[in-house]
C-alpha atoms as a PDB file:
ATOM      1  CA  UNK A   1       7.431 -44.652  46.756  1.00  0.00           C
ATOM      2  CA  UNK A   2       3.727 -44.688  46.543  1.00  0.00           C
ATOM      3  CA  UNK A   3       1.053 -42.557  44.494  1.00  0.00           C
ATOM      4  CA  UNK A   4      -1.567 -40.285  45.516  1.00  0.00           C
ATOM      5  CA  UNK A   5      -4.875 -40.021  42.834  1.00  0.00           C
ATOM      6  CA  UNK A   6      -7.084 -36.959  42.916  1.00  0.00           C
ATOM      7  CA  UNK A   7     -10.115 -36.224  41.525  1.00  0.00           C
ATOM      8  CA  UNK A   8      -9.946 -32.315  41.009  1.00  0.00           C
ATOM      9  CA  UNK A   9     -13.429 -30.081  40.016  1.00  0.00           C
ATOM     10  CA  UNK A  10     -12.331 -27.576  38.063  1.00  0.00           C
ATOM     11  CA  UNK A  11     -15.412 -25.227  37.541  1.00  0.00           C
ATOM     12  CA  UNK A  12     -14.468 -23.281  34.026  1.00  0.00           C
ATOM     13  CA  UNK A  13     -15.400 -19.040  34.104  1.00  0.00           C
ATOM     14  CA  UNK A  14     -18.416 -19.388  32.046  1.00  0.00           C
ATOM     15  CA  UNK A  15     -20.357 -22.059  30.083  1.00  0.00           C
ATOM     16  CA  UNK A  16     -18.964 -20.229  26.597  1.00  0.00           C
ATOM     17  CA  UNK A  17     -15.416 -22.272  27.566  1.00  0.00           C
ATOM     18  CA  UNK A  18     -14.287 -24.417  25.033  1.00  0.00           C
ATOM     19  CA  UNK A  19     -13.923 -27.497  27.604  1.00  0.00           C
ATOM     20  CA  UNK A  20     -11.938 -29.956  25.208  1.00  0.00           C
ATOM     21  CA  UNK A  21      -9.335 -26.523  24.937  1.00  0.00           C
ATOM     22  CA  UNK A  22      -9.387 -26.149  28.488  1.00  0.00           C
ATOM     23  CA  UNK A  23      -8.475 -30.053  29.059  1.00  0.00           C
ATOM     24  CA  UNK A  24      -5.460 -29.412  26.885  1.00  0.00           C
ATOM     25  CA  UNK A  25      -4.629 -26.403  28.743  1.00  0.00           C
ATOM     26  CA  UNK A  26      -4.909 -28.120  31.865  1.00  0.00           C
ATOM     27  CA  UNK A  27      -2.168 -31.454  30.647  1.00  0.00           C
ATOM     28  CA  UNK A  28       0.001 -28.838  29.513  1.00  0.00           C
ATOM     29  CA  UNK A  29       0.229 -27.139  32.889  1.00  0.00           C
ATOM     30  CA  UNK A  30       1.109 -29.934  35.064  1.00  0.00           C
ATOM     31  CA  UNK A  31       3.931 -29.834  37.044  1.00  0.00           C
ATOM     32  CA  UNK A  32       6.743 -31.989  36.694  1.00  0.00           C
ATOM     33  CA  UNK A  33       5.914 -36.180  37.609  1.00  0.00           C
ATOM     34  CA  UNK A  34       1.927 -35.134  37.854  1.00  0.00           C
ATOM     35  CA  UNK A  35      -0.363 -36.781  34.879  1.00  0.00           C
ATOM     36  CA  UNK A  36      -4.179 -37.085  34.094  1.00  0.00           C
ATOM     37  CA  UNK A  37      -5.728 -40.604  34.125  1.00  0.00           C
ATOM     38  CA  UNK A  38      -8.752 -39.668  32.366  1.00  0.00           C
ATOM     39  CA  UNK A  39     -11.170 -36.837  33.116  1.00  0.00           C
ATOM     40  CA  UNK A  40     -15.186 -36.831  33.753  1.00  0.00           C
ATOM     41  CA  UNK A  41     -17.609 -33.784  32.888  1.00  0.00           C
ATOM     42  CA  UNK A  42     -20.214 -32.629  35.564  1.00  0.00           C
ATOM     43  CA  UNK A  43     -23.546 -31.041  34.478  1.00  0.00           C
ATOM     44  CA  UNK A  44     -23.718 -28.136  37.039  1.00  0.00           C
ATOM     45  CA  UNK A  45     -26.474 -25.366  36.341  1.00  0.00           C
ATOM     46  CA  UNK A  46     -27.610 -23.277  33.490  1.00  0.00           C
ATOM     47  CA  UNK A  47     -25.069 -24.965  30.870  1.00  0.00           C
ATOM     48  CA  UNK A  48     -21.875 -24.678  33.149  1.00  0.00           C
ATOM     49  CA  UNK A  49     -19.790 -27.946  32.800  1.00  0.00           C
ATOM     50  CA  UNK A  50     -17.277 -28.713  35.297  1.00  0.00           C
ATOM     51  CA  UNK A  51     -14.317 -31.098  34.630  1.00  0.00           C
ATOM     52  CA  UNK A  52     -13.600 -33.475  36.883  1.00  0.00           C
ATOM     53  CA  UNK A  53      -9.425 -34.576  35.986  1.00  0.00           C
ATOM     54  CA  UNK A  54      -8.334 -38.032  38.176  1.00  0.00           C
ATOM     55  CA  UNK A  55      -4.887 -36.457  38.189  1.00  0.00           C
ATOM     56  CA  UNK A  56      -2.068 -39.328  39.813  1.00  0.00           C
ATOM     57  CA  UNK A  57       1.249 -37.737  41.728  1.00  0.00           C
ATOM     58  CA  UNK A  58       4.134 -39.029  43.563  1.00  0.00           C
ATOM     59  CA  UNK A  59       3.029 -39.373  47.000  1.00  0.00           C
ATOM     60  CA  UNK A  60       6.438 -37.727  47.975  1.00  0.00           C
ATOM     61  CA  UNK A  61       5.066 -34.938  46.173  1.00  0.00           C
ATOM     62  CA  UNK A  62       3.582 -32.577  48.838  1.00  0.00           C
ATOM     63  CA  UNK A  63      -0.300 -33.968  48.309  1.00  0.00           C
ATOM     64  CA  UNK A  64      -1.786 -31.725  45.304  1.00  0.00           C
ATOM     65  CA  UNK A  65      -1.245 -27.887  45.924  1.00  0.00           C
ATOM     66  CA  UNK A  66       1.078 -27.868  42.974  1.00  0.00           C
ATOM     67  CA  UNK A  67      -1.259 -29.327  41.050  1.00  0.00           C
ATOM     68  CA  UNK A  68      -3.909 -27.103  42.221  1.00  0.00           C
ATOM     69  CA  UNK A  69      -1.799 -23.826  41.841  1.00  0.00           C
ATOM     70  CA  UNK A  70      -1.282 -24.946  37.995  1.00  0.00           C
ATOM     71  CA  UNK A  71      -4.862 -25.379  37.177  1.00  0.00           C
ATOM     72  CA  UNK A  72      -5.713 -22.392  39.021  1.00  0.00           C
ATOM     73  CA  UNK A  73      -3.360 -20.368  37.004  1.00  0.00           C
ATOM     74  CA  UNK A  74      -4.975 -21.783  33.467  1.00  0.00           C
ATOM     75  CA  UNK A  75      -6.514 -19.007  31.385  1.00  0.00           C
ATOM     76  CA  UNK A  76     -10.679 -19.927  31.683  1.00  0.00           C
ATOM     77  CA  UNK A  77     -10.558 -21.382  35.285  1.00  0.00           C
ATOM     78  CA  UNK A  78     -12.987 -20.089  37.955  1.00  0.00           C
ATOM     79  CA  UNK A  79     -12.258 -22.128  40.435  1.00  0.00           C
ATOM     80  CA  UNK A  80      -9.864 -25.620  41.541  1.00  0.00           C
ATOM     81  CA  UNK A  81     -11.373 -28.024  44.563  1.00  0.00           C
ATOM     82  CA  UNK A  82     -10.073 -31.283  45.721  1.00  0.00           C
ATOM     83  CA  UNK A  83     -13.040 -33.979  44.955  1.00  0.00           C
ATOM     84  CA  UNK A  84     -11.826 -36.660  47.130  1.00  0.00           C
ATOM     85  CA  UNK A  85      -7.628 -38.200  47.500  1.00  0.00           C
ATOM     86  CA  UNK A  86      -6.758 -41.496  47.452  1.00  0.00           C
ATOM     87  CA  UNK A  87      -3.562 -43.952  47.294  1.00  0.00           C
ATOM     88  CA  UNK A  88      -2.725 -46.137  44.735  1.00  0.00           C
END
């Protein structure tokens, strides 16, 4: 069984997020056999930060909508886009 690494943008509601809270929010609301490998920040306009999580699943896994539906539930997310997909 192979793995499948994302790199997710994950553009927070407003630049008065506490991103370092919102990372932790975002670990704890992986599903099941999904983890982080590490995540970047993006400057994106007018203090807005986006975080950029290189998140690794099972390639069994049905590709990243779980994933995505997690972070998109997170209290403080605007919005959850694939960056790119790639196997391991």
């Amino acid at each position: 069984m192979g793995k499948v690494a994302a790199k997710i943008k994950i553009m927070p509601q407003s630049p008065e997020v506490d991103l370092d809270d919102l990372q932790e929010r975002l670990e704890g609301s992986l599903p099941e056999g999904a983890k982080i490998k590490g995540f970047e920040r993006d400057d994106v306009a007018f203090g807005l930060v986006a975080l950029l999580p290189t998140v690794i699943v099972p390639d069994d896994a049905g590709g990243t909508e779980a994933v995505e539906e997690a972070f998109a539930d997170v209290d403080g997310v605007e919005s959850v886009e694939v960056d790119s997909v790639g196997r391991l």
